[in-house]
C-alpha atoms as a PDB file:
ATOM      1  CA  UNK A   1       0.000   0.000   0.000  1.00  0.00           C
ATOM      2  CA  UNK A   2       2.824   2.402  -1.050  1.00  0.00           C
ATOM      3  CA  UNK A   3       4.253   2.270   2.333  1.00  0.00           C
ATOM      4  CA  UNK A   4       7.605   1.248   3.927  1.00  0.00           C
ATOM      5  CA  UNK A   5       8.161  -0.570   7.372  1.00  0.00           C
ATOM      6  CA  UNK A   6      11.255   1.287   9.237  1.00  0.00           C
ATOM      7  CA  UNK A   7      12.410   0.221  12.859  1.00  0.00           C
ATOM      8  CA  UNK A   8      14.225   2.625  15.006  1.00  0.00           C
ATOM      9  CA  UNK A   9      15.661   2.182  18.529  1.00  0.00           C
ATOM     10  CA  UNK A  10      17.999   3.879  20.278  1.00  0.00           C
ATOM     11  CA  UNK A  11      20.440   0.535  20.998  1.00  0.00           C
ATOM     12  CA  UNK A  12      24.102   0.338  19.472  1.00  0.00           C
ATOM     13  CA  UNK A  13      23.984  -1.715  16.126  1.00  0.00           C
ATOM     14  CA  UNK A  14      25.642  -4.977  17.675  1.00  0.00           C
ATOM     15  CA  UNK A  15      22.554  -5.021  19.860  1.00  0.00           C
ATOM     16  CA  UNK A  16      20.107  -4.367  17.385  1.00  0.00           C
ATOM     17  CA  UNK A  17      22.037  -7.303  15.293  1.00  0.00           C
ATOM     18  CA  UNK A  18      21.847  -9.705  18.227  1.00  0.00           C
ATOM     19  CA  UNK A  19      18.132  -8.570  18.925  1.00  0.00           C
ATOM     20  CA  UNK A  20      16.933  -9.363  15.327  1.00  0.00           C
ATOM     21  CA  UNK A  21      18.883 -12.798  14.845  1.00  0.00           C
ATOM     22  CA  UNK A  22      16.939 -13.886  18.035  1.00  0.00           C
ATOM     23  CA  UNK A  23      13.856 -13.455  15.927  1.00  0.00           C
ATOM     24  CA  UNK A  24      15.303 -15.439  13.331  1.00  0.00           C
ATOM     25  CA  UNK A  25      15.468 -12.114  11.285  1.00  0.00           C
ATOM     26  CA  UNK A  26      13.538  -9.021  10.658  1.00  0.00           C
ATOM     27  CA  UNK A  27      11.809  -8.198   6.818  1.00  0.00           C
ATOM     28  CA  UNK A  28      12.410  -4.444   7.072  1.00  0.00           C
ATOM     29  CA  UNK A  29      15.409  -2.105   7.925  1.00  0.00           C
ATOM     30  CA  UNK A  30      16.441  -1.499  11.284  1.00  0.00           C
ATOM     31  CA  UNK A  31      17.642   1.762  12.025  1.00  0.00           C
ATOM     32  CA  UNK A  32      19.919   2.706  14.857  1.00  0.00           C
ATOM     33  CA  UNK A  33      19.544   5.617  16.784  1.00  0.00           C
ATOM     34  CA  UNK A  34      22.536   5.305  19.317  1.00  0.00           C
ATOM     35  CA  UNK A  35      24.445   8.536  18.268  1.00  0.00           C
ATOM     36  CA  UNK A  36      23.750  11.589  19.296  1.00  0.00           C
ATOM     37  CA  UNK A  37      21.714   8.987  21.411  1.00  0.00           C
ATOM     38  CA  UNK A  38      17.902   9.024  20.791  1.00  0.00           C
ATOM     39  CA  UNK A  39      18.412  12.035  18.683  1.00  0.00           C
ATOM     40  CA  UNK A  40      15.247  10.589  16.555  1.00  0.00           C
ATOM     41  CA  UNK A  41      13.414   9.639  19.886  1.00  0.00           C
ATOM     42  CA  UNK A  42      13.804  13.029  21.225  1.00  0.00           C
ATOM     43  CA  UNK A  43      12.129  14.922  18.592  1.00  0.00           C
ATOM     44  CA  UNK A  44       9.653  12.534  18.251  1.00  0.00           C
ATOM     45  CA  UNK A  45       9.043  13.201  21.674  1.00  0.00           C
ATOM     46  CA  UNK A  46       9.375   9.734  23.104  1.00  0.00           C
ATOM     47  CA  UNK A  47      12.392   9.783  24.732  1.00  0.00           C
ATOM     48  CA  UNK A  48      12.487   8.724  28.108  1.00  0.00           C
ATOM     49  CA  UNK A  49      14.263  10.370  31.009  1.00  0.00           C
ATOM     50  CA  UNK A  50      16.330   7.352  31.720  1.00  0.00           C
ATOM     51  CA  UNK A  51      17.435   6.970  27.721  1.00  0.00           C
ATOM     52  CA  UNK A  52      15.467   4.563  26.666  1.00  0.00           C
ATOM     53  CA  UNK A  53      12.607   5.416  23.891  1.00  0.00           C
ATOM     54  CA  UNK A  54       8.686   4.592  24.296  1.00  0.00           C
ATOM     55  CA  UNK A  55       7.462   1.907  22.187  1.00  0.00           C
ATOM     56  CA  UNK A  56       5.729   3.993  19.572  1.00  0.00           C
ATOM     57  CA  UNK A  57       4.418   3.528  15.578  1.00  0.00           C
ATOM     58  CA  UNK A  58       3.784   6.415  13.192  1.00  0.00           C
ATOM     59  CA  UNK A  59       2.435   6.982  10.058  1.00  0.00           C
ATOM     60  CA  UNK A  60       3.961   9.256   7.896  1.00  0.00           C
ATOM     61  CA  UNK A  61       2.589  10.092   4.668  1.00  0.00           C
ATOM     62  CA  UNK A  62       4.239  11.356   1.459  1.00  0.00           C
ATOM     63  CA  UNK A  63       4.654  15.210   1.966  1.00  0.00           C
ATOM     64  CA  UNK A  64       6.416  14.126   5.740  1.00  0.00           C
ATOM     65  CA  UNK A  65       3.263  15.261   7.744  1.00  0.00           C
ATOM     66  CA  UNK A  66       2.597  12.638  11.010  1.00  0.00           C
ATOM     67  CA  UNK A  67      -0.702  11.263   9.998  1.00  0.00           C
ATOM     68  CA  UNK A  68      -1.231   8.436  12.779  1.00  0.00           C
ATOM     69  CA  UNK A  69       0.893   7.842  15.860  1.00  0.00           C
ATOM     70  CA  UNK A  70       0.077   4.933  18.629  1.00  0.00           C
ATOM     71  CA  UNK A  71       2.492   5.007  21.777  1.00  0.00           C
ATOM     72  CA  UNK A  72       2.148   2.051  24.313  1.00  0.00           C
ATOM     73  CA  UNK A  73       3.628  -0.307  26.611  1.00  0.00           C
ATOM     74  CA  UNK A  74       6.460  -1.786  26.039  1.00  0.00           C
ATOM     75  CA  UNK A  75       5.353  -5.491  26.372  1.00  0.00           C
ATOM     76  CA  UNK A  76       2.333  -5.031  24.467  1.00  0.00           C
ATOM     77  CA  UNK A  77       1.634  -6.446  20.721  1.00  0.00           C
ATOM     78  CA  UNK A  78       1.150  -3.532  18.281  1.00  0.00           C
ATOM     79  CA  UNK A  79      -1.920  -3.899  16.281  1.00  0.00           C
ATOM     80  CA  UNK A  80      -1.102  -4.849  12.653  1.00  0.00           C
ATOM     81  CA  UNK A  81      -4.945  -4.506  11.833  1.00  0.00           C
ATOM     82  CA  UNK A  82      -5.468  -1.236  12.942  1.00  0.00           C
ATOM     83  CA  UNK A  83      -2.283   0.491  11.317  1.00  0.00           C
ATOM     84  CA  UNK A  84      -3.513  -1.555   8.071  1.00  0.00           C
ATOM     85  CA  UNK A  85      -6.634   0.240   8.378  1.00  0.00           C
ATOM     86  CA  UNK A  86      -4.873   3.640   9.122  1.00  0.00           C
ATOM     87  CA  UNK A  87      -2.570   3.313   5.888  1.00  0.00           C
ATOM     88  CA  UNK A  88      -5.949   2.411   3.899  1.00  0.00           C
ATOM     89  CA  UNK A  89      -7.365   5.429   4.936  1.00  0.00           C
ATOM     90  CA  UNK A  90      -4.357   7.852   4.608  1.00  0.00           C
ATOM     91  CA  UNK A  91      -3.920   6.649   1.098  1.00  0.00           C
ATOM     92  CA  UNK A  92      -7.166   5.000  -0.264  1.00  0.00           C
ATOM     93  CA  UNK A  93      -6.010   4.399  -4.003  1.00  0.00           C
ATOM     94  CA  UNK A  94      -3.288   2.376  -2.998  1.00  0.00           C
ATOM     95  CA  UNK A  95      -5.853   0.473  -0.612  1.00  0.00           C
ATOM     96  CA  UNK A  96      -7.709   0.058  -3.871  1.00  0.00           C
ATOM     97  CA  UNK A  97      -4.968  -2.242  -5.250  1.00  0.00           C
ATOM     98  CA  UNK A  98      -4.340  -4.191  -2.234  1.00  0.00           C
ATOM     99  CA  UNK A  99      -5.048  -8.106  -2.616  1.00  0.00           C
ATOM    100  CA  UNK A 100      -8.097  -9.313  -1.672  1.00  0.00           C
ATOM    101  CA  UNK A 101      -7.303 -11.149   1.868  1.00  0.00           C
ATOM    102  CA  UNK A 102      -7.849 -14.806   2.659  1.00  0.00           C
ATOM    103  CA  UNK A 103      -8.708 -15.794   5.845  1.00  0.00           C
ATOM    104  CA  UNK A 104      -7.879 -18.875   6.770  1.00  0.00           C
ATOM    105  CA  UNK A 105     -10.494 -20.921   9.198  1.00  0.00           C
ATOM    106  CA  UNK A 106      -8.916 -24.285  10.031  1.00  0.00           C
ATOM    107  CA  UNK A 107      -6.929 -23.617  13.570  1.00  0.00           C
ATOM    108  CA  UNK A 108      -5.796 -26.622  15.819  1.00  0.00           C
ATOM    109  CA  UNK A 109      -7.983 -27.595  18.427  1.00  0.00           C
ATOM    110  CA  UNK A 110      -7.931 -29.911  21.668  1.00  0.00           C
ATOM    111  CA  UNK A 111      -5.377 -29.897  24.091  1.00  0.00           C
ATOM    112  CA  UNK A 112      -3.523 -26.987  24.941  1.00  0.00           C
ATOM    113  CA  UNK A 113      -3.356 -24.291  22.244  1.00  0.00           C
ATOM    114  CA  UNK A 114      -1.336 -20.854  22.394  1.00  0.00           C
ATOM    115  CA  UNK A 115      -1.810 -18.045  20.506  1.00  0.00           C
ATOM    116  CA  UNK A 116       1.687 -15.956  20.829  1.00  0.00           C
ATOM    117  CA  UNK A 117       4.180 -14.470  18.775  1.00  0.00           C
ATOM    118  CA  UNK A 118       8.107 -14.622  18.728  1.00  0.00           C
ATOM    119  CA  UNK A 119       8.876 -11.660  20.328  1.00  0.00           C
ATOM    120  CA  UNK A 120       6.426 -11.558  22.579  1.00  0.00           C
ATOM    121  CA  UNK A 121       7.798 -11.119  26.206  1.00  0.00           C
ATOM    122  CA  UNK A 122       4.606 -13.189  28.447  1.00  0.00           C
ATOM    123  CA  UNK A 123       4.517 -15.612  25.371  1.00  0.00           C
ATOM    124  CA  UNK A 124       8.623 -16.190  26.269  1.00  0.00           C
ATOM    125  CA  UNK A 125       7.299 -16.611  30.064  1.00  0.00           C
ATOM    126  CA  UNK A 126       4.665 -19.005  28.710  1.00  0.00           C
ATOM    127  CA  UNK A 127       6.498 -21.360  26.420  1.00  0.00           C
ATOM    128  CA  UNK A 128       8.795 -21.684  29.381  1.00  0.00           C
ATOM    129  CA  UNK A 129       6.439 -22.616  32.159  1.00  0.00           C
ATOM    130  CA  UNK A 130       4.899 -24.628  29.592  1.00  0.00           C
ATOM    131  CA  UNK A 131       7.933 -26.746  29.386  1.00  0.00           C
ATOM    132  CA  UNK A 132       9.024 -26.521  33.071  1.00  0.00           C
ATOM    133  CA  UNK A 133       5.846 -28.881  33.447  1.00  0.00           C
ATOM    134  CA  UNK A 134       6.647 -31.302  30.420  1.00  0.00           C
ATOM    135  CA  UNK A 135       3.175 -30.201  28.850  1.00  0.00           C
ATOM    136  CA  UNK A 136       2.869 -30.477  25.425  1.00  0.00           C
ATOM    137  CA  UNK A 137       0.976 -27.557  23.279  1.00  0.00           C
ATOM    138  CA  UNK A 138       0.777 -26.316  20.221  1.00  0.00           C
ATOM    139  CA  UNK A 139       1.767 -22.824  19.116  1.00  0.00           C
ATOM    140  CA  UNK A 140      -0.144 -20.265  16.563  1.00  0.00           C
ATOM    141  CA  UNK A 141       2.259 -17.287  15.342  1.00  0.00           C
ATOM    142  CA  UNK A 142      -0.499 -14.770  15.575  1.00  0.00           C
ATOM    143  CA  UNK A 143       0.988 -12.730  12.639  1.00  0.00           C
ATOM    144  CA  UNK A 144       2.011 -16.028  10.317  1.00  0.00           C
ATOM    145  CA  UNK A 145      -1.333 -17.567  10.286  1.00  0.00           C
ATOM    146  CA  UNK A 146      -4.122 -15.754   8.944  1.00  0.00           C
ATOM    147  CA  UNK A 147      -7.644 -14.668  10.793  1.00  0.00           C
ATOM    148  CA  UNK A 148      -5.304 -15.962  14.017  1.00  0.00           C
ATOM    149  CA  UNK A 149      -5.552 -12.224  14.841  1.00  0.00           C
ATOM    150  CA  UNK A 150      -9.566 -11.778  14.476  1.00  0.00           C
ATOM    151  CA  UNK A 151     -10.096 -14.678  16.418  1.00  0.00           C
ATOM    152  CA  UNK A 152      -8.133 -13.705  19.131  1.00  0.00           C
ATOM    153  CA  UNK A 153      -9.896 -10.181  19.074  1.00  0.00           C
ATOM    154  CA  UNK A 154     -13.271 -12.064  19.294  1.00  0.00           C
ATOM    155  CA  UNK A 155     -12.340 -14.012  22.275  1.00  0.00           C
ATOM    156  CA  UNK A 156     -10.522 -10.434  24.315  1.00  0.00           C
ATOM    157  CA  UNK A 157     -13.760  -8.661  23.541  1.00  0.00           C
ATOM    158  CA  UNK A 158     -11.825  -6.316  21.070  1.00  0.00           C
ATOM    159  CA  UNK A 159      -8.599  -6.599  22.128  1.00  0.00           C
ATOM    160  CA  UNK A 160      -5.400  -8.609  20.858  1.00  0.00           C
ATOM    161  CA  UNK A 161      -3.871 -10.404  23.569  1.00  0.00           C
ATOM    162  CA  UNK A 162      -0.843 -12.583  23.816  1.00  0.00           C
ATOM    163  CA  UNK A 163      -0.518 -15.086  24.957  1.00  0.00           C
ATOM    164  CA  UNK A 164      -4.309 -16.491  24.599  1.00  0.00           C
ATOM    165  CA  UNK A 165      -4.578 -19.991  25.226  1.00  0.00           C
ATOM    166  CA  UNK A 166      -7.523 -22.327  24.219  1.00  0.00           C
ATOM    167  CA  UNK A 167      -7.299 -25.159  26.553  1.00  0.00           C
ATOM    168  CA  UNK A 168      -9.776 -27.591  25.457  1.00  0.00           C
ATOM    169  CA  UNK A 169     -11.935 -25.214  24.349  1.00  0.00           C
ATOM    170  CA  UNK A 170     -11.796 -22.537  27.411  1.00  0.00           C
ATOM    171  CA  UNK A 171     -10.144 -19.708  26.724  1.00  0.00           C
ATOM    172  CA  UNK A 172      -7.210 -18.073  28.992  1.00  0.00           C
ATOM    173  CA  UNK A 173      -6.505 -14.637  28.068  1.00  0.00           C
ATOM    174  CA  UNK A 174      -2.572 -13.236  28.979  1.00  0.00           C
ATOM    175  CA  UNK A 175      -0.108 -15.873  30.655  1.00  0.00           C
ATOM    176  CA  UNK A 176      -1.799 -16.047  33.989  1.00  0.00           C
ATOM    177  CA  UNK A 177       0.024 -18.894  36.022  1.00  0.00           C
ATOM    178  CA  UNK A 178      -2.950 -19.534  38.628  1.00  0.00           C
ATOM    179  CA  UNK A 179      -5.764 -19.558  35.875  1.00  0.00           C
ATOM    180  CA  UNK A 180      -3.543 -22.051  33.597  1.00  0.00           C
ATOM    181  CA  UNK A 181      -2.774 -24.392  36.472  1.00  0.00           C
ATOM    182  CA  UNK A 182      -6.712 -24.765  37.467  1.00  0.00           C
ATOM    183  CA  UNK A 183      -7.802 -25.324  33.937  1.00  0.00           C
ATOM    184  CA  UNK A 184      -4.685 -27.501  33.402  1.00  0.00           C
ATOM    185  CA  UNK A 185      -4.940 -29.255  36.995  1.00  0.00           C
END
Protein backbone atom coordinates (compact mmCIF):
# COMPACT_ATOMS: atom_id res chain seq x y z
CA UNK A 1 0.00 0.00 0.00
CA UNK A 2 2.82 2.40 -1.05
CA UNK A 3 4.25 2.27 2.33
CA UNK A 4 7.60 1.25 3.93
CA UNK A 5 8.16 -0.57 7.37
CA UNK A 6 11.26 1.29 9.24
CA UNK A 7 12.41 0.22 12.86
CA UNK A 8 14.23 2.63 15.01
CA UNK A 9 15.66 2.18 18.53
CA UNK A 10 18.00 3.88 20.28
CA UNK A 11 20.44 0.53 21.00
CA UNK A 12 24.10 0.34 19.47
CA UNK A 13 23.98 -1.71 16.13
CA UNK A 14 25.64 -4.98 17.68
CA UNK A 15 22.55 -5.02 19.86
CA UNK A 16 20.11 -4.37 17.39
CA UNK A 17 22.04 -7.30 15.29
CA UNK A 18 21.85 -9.71 18.23
CA UNK A 19 18.13 -8.57 18.93
CA UNK A 20 16.93 -9.36 15.33
CA UNK A 21 18.88 -12.80 14.85
CA UNK A 22 16.94 -13.89 18.04
CA UNK A 23 13.86 -13.46 15.93
CA UNK A 24 15.30 -15.44 13.33
CA UNK A 25 15.47 -12.11 11.28
CA UNK A 26 13.54 -9.02 10.66
CA UNK A 27 11.81 -8.20 6.82
CA UNK A 28 12.41 -4.44 7.07
CA UNK A 29 15.41 -2.10 7.93
CA UNK A 30 16.44 -1.50 11.28
CA UNK A 31 17.64 1.76 12.02
CA UNK A 32 19.92 2.71 14.86
CA UNK A 33 19.54 5.62 16.78
CA UNK A 34 22.54 5.31 19.32
CA UNK A 35 24.44 8.54 18.27
CA UNK A 36 23.75 11.59 19.30
CA UNK A 37 21.71 8.99 21.41
CA UNK A 38 17.90 9.02 20.79
CA UNK A 39 18.41 12.03 18.68
CA UNK A 40 15.25 10.59 16.56
CA UNK A 41 13.41 9.64 19.89
CA UNK A 42 13.80 13.03 21.23
CA UNK A 43 12.13 14.92 18.59
CA UNK A 44 9.65 12.53 18.25
CA UNK A 45 9.04 13.20 21.67
CA UNK A 46 9.38 9.73 23.10
CA UNK A 47 12.39 9.78 24.73
CA UNK A 48 12.49 8.72 28.11
CA UNK A 49 14.26 10.37 31.01
CA UNK A 50 16.33 7.35 31.72
CA UNK A 51 17.43 6.97 27.72
CA UNK A 52 15.47 4.56 26.67
CA UNK A 53 12.61 5.42 23.89
CA UNK A 54 8.69 4.59 24.30
CA UNK A 55 7.46 1.91 22.19
CA UNK A 56 5.73 3.99 19.57
CA UNK A 57 4.42 3.53 15.58
CA UNK A 58 3.78 6.41 13.19
CA UNK A 59 2.44 6.98 10.06
CA UNK A 60 3.96 9.26 7.90
CA UNK A 61 2.59 10.09 4.67
CA UNK A 62 4.24 11.36 1.46
CA UNK A 63 4.65 15.21 1.97
CA UNK A 64 6.42 14.13 5.74
CA UNK A 65 3.26 15.26 7.74
CA UNK A 66 2.60 12.64 11.01
CA UNK A 67 -0.70 11.26 10.00
CA UNK A 68 -1.23 8.44 12.78
CA UNK A 69 0.89 7.84 15.86
CA UNK A 70 0.08 4.93 18.63
CA UNK A 71 2.49 5.01 21.78
CA UNK A 72 2.15 2.05 24.31
CA UNK A 73 3.63 -0.31 26.61
CA UNK A 74 6.46 -1.79 26.04
CA UNK A 75 5.35 -5.49 26.37
CA UNK A 76 2.33 -5.03 24.47
CA UNK A 77 1.63 -6.45 20.72
CA UNK A 78 1.15 -3.53 18.28
CA UNK A 79 -1.92 -3.90 16.28
CA UNK A 80 -1.10 -4.85 12.65
CA UNK A 81 -4.94 -4.51 11.83
CA UNK A 82 -5.47 -1.24 12.94
CA UNK A 83 -2.28 0.49 11.32
CA UNK A 84 -3.51 -1.55 8.07
CA UNK A 85 -6.63 0.24 8.38
CA UNK A 86 -4.87 3.64 9.12
CA UNK A 87 -2.57 3.31 5.89
CA UNK A 88 -5.95 2.41 3.90
CA UNK A 89 -7.36 5.43 4.94
CA UNK A 90 -4.36 7.85 4.61
CA UNK A 91 -3.92 6.65 1.10
CA UNK A 92 -7.17 5.00 -0.26
CA UNK A 93 -6.01 4.40 -4.00
CA UNK A 94 -3.29 2.38 -3.00
CA UNK A 95 -5.85 0.47 -0.61
CA UNK A 96 -7.71 0.06 -3.87
CA UNK A 97 -4.97 -2.24 -5.25
CA UNK A 98 -4.34 -4.19 -2.23
CA UNK A 99 -5.05 -8.11 -2.62
CA UNK A 100 -8.10 -9.31 -1.67
CA UNK A 101 -7.30 -11.15 1.87
CA UNK A 102 -7.85 -14.81 2.66
CA UNK A 103 -8.71 -15.79 5.85
CA UNK A 104 -7.88 -18.87 6.77
CA UNK A 105 -10.49 -20.92 9.20
CA UNK A 106 -8.92 -24.29 10.03
CA UNK A 107 -6.93 -23.62 13.57
CA UNK A 108 -5.80 -26.62 15.82
CA UNK A 109 -7.98 -27.60 18.43
CA UNK A 110 -7.93 -29.91 21.67
CA UNK A 111 -5.38 -29.90 24.09
CA UNK A 112 -3.52 -26.99 24.94
CA UNK A 113 -3.36 -24.29 22.24
CA UNK A 114 -1.34 -20.85 22.39
CA UNK A 115 -1.81 -18.05 20.51
CA UNK A 116 1.69 -15.96 20.83
CA UNK A 117 4.18 -14.47 18.78
CA UNK A 118 8.11 -14.62 18.73
CA UNK A 119 8.88 -11.66 20.33
CA UNK A 120 6.43 -11.56 22.58
CA UNK A 121 7.80 -11.12 26.21
CA UNK A 122 4.61 -13.19 28.45
CA UNK A 123 4.52 -15.61 25.37
CA UNK A 124 8.62 -16.19 26.27
CA UNK A 125 7.30 -16.61 30.06
CA UNK A 126 4.66 -19.00 28.71
CA UNK A 127 6.50 -21.36 26.42
CA UNK A 128 8.80 -21.68 29.38
CA UNK A 129 6.44 -22.62 32.16
CA UNK A 130 4.90 -24.63 29.59
CA UNK A 131 7.93 -26.75 29.39
CA UNK A 132 9.02 -26.52 33.07
CA UNK A 133 5.85 -28.88 33.45
CA UNK A 134 6.65 -31.30 30.42
CA UNK A 135 3.17 -30.20 28.85
CA UNK A 136 2.87 -30.48 25.43
CA UNK A 137 0.98 -27.56 23.28
CA UNK A 138 0.78 -26.32 20.22
CA UNK A 139 1.77 -22.82 19.12
CA UNK A 140 -0.14 -20.27 16.56
CA UNK A 141 2.26 -17.29 15.34
CA UNK A 142 -0.50 -14.77 15.57
CA UNK A 143 0.99 -12.73 12.64
CA UNK A 144 2.01 -16.03 10.32
CA UNK A 145 -1.33 -17.57 10.29
CA UNK A 146 -4.12 -15.75 8.94
CA UNK A 147 -7.64 -14.67 10.79
CA UNK A 148 -5.30 -15.96 14.02
CA UNK A 149 -5.55 -12.22 14.84
CA UNK A 150 -9.57 -11.78 14.48
CA UNK A 151 -10.10 -14.68 16.42
CA UNK A 152 -8.13 -13.70 19.13
CA UNK A 153 -9.90 -10.18 19.07
CA UNK A 154 -13.27 -12.06 19.29
CA UNK A 155 -12.34 -14.01 22.27
CA UNK A 156 -10.52 -10.43 24.32
CA UNK A 157 -13.76 -8.66 23.54
CA UNK A 158 -11.83 -6.32 21.07
CA UNK A 159 -8.60 -6.60 22.13
CA UNK A 160 -5.40 -8.61 20.86
CA UNK A 161 -3.87 -10.40 23.57
CA UNK A 162 -0.84 -12.58 23.82
CA UNK A 163 -0.52 -15.09 24.96
CA UNK A 164 -4.31 -16.49 24.60
CA UNK A 165 -4.58 -19.99 25.23
CA UNK A 166 -7.52 -22.33 24.22
CA UNK A 167 -7.30 -25.16 26.55
CA UNK A 168 -9.78 -27.59 25.46
CA UNK A 169 -11.94 -25.21 24.35
CA UNK A 170 -11.80 -22.54 27.41
CA UNK A 171 -10.14 -19.71 26.72
CA UNK A 172 -7.21 -18.07 28.99
CA UNK A 173 -6.51 -14.64 28.07
CA UNK A 174 -2.57 -13.24 28.98
CA UNK A 175 -0.11 -15.87 30.66
CA UNK A 176 -1.80 -16.05 33.99
CA UNK A 177 0.02 -18.89 36.02
CA UNK A 178 -2.95 -19.53 38.63
CA UNK A 179 -5.76 -19.56 35.88
CA UNK A 180 -3.54 -22.05 33.60
CA UNK A 181 -2.77 -24.39 36.47
CA UNK A 182 -6.71 -24.77 37.47
CA UNK A 183 -7.80 -25.32 33.94
CA UNK A 184 -4.68 -27.50 33.40
CA UNK A 185 -4.94 -29.26 36.99
Amino acid sequence: MNAQVLGISVDHIPVLTAWTEGFGGINYPLLSDFWPHGEVAQKYGILRSEGHSERALFIVDRDGIIQYIDIHDIDDLPDNEVLLNELRRIDPEAAAKEPPRVEETKFPSGGIVMYCSKWCKDCMKAREWLRARNLKYTEVDIYATPGATTRIREWAGGALVTPTFDIDGTIILDFDEDKLAEVLG
